[in-house]
C-alpha atoms as a PDB file:
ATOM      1  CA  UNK A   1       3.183 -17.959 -13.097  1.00  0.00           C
ATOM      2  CA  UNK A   2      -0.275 -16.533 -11.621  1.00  0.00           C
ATOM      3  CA  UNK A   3       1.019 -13.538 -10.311  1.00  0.00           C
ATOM      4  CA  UNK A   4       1.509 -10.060 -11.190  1.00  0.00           C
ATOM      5  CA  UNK A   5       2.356  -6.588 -10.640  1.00  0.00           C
ATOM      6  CA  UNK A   6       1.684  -3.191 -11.257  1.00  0.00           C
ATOM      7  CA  UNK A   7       3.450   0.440 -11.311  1.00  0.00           C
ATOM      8  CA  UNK A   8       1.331   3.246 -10.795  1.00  0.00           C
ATOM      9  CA  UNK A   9       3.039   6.979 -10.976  1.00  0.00           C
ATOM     10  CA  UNK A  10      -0.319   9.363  -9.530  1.00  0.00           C
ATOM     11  CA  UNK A  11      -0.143  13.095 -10.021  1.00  0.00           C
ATOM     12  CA  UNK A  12      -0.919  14.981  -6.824  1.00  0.00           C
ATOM     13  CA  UNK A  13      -4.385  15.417  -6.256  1.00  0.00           C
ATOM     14  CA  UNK A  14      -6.974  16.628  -3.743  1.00  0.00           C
ATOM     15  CA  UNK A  15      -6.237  14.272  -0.696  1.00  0.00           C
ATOM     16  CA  UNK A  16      -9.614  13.446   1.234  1.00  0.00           C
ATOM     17  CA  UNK A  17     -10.014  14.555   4.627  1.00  0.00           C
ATOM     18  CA  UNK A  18     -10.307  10.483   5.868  1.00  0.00           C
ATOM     19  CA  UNK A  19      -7.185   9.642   4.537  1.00  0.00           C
ATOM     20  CA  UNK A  20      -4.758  12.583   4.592  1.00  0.00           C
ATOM     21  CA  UNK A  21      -2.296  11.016   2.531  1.00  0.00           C
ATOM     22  CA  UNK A  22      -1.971   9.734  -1.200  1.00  0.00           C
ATOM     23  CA  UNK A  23       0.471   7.542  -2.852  1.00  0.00           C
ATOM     24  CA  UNK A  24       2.307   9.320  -5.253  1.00  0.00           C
ATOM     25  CA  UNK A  25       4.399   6.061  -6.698  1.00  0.00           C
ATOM     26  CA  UNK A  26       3.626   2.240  -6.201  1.00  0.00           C
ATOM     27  CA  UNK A  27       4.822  -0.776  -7.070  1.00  0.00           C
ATOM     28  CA  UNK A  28       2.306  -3.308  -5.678  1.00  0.00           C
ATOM     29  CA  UNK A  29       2.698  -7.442  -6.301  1.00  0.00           C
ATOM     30  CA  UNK A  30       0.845  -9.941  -5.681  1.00  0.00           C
ATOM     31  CA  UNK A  31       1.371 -13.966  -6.123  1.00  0.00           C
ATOM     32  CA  UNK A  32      -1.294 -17.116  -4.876  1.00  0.00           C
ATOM     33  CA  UNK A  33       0.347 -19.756  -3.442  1.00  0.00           C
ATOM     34  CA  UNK A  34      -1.697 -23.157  -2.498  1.00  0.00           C
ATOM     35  CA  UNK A  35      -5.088 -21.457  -1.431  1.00  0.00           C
ATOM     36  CA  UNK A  36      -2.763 -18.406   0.097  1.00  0.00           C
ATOM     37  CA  UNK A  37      -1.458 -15.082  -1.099  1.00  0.00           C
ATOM     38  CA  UNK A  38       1.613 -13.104  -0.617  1.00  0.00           C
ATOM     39  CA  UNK A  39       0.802  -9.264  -1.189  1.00  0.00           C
ATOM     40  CA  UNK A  40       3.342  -6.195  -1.045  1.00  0.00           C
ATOM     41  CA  UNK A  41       3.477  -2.660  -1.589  1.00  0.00           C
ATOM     42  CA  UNK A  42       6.238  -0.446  -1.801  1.00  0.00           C
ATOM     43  CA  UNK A  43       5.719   3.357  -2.663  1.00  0.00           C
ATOM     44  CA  UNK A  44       5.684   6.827  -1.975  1.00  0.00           C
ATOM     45  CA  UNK A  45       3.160   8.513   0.046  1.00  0.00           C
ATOM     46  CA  UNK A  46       2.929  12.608   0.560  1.00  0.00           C
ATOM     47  CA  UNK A  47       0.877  14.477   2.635  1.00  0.00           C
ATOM     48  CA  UNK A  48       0.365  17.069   5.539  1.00  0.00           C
ATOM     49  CA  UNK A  49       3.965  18.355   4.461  1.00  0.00           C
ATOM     50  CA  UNK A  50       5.557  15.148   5.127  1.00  0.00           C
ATOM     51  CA  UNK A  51       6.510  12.778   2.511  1.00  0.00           C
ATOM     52  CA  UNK A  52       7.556   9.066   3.056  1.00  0.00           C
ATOM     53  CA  UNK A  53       8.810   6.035   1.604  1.00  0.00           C
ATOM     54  CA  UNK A  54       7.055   2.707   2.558  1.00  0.00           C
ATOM     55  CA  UNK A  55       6.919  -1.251   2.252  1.00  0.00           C
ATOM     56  CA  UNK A  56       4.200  -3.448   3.583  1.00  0.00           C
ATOM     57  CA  UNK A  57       5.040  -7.331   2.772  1.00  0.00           C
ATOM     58  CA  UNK A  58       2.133  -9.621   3.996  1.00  0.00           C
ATOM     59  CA  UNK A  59       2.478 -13.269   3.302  1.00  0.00           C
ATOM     60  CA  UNK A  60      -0.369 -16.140   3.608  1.00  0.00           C
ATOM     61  CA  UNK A  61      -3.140 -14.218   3.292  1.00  0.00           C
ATOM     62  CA  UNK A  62      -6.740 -15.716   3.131  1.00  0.00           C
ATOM     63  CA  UNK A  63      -7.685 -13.817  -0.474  1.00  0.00           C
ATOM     64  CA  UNK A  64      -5.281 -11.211  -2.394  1.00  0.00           C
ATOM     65  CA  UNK A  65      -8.243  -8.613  -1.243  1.00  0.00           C
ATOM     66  CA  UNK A  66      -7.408  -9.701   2.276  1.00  0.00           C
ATOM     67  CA  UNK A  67      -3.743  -8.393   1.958  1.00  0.00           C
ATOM     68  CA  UNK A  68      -4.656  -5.211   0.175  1.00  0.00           C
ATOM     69  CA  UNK A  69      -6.819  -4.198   3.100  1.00  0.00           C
ATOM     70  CA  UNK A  70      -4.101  -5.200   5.350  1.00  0.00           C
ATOM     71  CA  UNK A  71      -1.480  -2.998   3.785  1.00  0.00           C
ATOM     72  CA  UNK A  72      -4.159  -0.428   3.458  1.00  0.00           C
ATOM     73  CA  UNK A  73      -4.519  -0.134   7.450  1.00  0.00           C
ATOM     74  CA  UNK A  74      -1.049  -0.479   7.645  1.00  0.00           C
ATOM     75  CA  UNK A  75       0.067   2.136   5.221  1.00  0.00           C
ATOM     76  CA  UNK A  76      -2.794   4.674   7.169  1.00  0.00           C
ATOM     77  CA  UNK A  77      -1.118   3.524  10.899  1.00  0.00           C
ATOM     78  CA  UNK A  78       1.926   4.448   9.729  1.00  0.00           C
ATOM     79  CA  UNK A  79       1.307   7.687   8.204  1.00  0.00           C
ATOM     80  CA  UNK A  80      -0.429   9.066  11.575  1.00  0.00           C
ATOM     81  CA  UNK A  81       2.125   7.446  14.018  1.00  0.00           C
ATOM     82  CA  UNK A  82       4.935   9.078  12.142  1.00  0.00           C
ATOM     83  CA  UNK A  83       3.379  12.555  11.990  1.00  0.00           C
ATOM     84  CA  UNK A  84       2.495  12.721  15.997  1.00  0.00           C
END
């Protein structure tokens, strides 16, 4: 199999004023399928005083790149729709 996936645990750290959130606990995946890729995230992100559980699935994207930038924008929509 060509895919893979990683765990990440992050201790809290200074969270930069363009992204007011961090991900405290991932679990990211990734597989290629014919020339397309099926990316996920599911994790933990804290900020602001609010903390939140989240999964972004994306499936047939162009390049695995392509569906980490997608969940990124995703992830950061999220965060600042829930907190307004």
């Amino acid at each position: 199999m060509n895919g893979g996936t990683t765990n990440r645990r992050a201790k809290p750290r200074r969270v930069r004023p363009a992204r007011p959130w961090m991900a405290v606990a991932l679990k990211n995946g990734w597989y290629p399928f014919a020339s397309l890729w099926t990316v996920n995230s599911i994790g933990w992100v804290s900020g602001q005083g609010r903390d939140y559980a989240i999964a972004v699935l994306t499936d047939d994207d162009p390049s695995e790149q392509y569906g980490i930038e997608t969940i990124s924008e995703i992830a950061s929509a999220s965060f600042a729709t829930l907190g307004s």
